[in-house]
C-alpha atoms as a PDB file:
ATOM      1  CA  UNK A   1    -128.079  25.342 203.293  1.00  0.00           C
ATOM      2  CA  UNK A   2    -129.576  22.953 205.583  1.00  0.00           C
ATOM      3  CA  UNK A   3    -129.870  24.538 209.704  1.00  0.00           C
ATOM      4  CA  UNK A   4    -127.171  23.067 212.151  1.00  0.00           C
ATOM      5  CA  UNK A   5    -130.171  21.020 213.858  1.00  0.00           C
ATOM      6  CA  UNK A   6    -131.183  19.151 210.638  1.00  0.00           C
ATOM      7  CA  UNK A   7    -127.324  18.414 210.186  1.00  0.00           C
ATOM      8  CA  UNK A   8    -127.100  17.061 213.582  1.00  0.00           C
ATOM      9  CA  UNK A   9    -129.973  14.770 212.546  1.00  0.00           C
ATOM     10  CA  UNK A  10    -128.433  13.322 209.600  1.00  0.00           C
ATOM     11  CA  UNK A  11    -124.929  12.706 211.338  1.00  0.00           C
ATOM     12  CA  UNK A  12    -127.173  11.022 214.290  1.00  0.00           C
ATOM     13  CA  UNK A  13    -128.552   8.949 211.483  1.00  0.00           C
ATOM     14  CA  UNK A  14    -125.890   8.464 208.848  1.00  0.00           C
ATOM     15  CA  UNK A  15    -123.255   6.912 211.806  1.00  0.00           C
ATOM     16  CA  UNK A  16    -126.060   3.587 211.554  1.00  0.00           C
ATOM     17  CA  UNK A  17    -127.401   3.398 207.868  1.00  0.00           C
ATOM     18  CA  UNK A  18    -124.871   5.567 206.014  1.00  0.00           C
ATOM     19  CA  UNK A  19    -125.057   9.248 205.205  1.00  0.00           C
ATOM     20  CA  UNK A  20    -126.797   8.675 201.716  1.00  0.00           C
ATOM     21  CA  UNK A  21    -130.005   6.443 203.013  1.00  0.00           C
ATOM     22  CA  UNK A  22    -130.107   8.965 206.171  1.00  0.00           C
ATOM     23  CA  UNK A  23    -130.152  11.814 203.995  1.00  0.00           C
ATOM     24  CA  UNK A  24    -132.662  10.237 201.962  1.00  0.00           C
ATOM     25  CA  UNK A  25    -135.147   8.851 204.923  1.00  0.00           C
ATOM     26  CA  UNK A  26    -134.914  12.377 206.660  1.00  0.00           C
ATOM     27  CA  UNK A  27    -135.572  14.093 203.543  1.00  0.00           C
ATOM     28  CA  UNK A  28    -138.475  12.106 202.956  1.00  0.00           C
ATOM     29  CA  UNK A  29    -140.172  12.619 205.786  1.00  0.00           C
ATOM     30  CA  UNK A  30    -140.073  16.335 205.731  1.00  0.00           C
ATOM     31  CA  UNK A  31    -142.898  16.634 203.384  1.00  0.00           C
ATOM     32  CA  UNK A  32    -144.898  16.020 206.811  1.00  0.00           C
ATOM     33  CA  UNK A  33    -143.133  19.337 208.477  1.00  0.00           C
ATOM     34  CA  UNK A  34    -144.014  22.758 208.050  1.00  0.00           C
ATOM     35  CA  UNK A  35    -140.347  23.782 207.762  1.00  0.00           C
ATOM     36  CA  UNK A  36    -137.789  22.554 205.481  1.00  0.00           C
ATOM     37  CA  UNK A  37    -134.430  21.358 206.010  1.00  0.00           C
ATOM     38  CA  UNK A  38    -133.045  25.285 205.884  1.00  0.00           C
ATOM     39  CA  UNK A  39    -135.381  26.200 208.857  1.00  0.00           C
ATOM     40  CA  UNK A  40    -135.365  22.389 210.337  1.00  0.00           C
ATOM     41  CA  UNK A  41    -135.343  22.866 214.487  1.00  0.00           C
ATOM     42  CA  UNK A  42    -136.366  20.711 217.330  1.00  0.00           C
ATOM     43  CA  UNK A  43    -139.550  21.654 217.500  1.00  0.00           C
ATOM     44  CA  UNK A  44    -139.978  20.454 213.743  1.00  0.00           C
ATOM     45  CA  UNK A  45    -138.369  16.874 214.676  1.00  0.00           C
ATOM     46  CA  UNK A  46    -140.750  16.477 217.536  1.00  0.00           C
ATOM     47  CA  UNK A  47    -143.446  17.091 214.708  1.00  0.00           C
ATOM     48  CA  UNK A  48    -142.643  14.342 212.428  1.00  0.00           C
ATOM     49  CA  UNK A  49    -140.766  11.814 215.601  1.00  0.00           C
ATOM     50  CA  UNK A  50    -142.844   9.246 214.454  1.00  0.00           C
ATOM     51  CA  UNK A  51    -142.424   9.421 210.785  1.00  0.00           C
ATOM     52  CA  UNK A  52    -138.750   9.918 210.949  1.00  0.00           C
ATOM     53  CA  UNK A  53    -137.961   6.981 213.203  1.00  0.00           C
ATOM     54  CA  UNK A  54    -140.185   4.573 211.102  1.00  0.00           C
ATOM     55  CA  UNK A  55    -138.232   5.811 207.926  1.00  0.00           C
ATOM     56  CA  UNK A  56    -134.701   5.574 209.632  1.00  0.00           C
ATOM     57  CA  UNK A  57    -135.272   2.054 211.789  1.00  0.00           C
ATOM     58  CA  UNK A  58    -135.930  -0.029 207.994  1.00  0.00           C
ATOM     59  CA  UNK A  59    -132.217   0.507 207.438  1.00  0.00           C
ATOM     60  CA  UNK A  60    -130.926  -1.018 210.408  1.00  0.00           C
ATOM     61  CA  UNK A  61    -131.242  -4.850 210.923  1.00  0.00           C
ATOM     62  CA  UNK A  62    -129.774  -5.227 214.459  1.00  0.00           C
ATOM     63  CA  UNK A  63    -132.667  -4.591 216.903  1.00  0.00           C
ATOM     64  CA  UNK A  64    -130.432  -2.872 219.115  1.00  0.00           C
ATOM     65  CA  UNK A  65    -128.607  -1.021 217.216  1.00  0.00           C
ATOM     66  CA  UNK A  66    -132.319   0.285 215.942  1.00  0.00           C
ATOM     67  CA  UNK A  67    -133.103   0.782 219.388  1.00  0.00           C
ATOM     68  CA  UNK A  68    -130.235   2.904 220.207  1.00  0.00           C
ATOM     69  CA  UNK A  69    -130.342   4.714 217.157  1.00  0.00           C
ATOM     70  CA  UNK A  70    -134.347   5.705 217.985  1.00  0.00           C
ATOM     71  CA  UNK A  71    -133.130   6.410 221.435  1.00  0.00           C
ATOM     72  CA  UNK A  72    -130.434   8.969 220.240  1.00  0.00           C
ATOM     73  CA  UNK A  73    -133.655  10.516 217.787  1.00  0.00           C
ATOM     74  CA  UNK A  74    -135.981  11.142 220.065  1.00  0.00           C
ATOM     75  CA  UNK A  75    -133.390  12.435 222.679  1.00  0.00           C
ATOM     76  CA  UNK A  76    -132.085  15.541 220.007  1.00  0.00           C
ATOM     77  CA  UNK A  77    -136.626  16.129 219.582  1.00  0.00           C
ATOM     78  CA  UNK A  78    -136.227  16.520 223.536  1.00  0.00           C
END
């Protein structure tokens, strides 16, 4: 069962490219963490920031939409 944190990530996600290509784009990137999605945290996201907001951003078209959606990422690795 995935950890509340990793959830939280996929919800952030999933409300601008859907819940299966967030799911898919987080899970992805994870192969870059030391933990998987069971023992996912913050300090994990701040890990892989970079990979996970490159993965997530090719879903949305709408700059700013992209923008706020990398805003919202980076503030749950805070």
């Amino acid at each position: 069962m995935p950890s509340p944190f990793y959830t939280k990530l996929v919800d952030t996600v999933a409300v601008y490219t859907g819940k299966e290509k967030a799911l898919g784009a987080i899970e992805r990137q994870l192969k870059h963490c030391p933990n998987d999605a069971e023992k996912f945290g913050p300090a994990d996201l701040k890990a892989i920031l970079t990979y996970v907001t490159s993965a997530t951003k090719l879903y949305v078209a709408d700059a700013a939409k992209r923008d706020e959606m990398i805003g919202k990422i980076t503030g749950l690795a805070a």
